[in-house]
N, C-alpha and C. Protein backbone atom coordinates (compact mmCIF):
# COMPACT_ATOMS: atom_id res chain seq x y z
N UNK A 1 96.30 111.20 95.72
CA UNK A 1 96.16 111.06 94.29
C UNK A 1 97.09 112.02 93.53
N UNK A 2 97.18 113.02 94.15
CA UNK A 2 98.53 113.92 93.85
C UNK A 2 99.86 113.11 93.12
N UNK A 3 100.28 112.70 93.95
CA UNK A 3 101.34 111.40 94.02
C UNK A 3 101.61 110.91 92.64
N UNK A 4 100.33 110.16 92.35
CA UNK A 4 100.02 109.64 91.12
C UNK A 4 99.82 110.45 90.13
N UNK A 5 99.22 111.34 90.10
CA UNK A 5 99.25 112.65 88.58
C UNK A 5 100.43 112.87 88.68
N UNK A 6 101.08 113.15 89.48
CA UNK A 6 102.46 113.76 89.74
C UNK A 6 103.31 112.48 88.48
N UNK A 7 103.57 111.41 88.85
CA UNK A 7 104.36 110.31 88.56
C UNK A 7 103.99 110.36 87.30
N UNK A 8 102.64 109.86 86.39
CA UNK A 8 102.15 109.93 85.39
C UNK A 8 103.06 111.46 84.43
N UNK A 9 102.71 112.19 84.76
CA UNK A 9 103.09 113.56 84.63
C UNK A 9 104.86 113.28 83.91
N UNK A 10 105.33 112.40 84.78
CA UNK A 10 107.10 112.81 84.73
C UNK A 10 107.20 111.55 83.80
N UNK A 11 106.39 110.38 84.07
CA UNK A 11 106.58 109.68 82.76
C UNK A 11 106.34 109.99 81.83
N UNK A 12 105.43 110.63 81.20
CA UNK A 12 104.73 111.23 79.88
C UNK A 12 105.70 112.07 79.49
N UNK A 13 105.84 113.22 80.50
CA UNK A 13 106.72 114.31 80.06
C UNK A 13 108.50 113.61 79.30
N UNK A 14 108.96 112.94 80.15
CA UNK A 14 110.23 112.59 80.02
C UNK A 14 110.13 110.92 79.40
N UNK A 15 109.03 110.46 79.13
CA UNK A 15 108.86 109.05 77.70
C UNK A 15 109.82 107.93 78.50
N UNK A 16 109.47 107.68 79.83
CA UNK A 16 109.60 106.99 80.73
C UNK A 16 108.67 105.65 81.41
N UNK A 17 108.18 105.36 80.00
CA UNK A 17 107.04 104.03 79.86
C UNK A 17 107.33 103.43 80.47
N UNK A 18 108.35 103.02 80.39
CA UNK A 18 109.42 101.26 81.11
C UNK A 18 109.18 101.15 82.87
N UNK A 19 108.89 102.41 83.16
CA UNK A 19 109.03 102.64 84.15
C UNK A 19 107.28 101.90 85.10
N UNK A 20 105.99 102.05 84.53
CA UNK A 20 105.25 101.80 84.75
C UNK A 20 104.98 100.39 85.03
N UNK A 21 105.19 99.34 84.38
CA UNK A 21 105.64 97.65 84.46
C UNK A 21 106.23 97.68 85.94
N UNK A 22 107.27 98.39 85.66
CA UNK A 22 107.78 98.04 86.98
C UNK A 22 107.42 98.17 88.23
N UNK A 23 106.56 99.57 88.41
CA UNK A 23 106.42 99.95 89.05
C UNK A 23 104.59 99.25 89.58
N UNK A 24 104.20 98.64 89.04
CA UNK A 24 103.06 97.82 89.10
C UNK A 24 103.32 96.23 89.28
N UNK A 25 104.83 95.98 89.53
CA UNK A 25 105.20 94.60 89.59
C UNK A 25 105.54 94.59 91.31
N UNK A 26 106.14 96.27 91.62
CA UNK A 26 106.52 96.28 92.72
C UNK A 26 105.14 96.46 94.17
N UNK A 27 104.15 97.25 93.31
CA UNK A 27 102.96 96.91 94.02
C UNK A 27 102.33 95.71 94.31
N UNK A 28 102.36 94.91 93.15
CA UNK A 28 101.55 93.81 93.53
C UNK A 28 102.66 92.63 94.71
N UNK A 29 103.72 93.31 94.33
CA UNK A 29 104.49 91.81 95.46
C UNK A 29 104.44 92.53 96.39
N UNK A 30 104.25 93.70 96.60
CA UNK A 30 103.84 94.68 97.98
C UNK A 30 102.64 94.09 98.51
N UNK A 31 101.62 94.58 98.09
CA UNK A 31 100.19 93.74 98.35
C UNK A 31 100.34 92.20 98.35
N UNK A 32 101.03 90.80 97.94
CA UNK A 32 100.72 90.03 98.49
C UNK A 32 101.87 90.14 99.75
N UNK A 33 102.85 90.51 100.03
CA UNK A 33 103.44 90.34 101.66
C UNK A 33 102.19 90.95 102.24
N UNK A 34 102.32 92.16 102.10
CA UNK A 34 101.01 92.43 103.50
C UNK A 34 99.70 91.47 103.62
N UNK A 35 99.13 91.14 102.46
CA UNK A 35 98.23 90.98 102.79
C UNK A 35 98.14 88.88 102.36
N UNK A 36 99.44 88.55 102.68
CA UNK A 36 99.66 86.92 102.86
C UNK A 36 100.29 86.79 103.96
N UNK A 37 100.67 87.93 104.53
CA UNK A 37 101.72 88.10 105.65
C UNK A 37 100.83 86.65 106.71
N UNK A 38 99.46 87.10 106.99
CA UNK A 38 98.95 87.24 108.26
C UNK A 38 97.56 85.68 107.62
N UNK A 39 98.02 85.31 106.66
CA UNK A 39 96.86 84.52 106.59
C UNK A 39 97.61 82.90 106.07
N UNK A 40 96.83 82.06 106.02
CA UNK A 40 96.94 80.57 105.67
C UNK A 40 97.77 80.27 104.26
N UNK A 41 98.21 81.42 103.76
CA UNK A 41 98.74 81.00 102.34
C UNK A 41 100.51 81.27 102.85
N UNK A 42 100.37 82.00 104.09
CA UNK A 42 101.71 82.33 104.10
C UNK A 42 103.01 81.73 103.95
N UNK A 43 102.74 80.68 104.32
CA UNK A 43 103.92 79.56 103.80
C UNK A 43 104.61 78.91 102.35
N UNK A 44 103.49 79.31 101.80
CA UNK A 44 103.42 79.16 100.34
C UNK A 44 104.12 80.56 100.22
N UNK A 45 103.60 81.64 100.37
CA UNK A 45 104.31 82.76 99.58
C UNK A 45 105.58 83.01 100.51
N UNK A 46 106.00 82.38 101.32
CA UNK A 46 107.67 82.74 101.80
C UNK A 46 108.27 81.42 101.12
N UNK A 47 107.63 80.74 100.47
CA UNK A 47 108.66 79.76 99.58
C UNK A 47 109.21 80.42 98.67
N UNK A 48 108.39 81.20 98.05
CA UNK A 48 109.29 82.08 96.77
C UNK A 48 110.04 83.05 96.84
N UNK A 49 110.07 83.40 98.04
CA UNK A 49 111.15 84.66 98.39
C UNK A 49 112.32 83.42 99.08
C-alpha cells in the first residue's frame, strides 16, 4: 500500500491528474489478460488485441 500513497503523493504534489486514467486503464486490461487468460471468454478477448 506504500506503493500507492507513494504514487498518489507524486501526483498531487507535481498536478499529474492525467496520469491516473491511465494508469487505471492499464490495470484493468491487466486484470482481464490474467484473469481471461485461462477461461472460456478467451477467444473473445484475443480478438481485440
Amino acid at each position: 500500500m506504500d506503493f500507492l500513497k507513494d504514487l498518489w503523493m507524486f501526483m498531487r504534489e507535481r498536478k499529474k491528474f492525467w496520469l491516473a486514467p491511465l494508469i487505471l486503464i492499464l490495470l484493468i486490461l491487466g486484470l482481464v489478460i490474467v484473469f481471461g487468460g485461462g477461461s472460456a471468454i478467451a477467444p473473445f478477448i484475443y480478438t481485440l488485441f
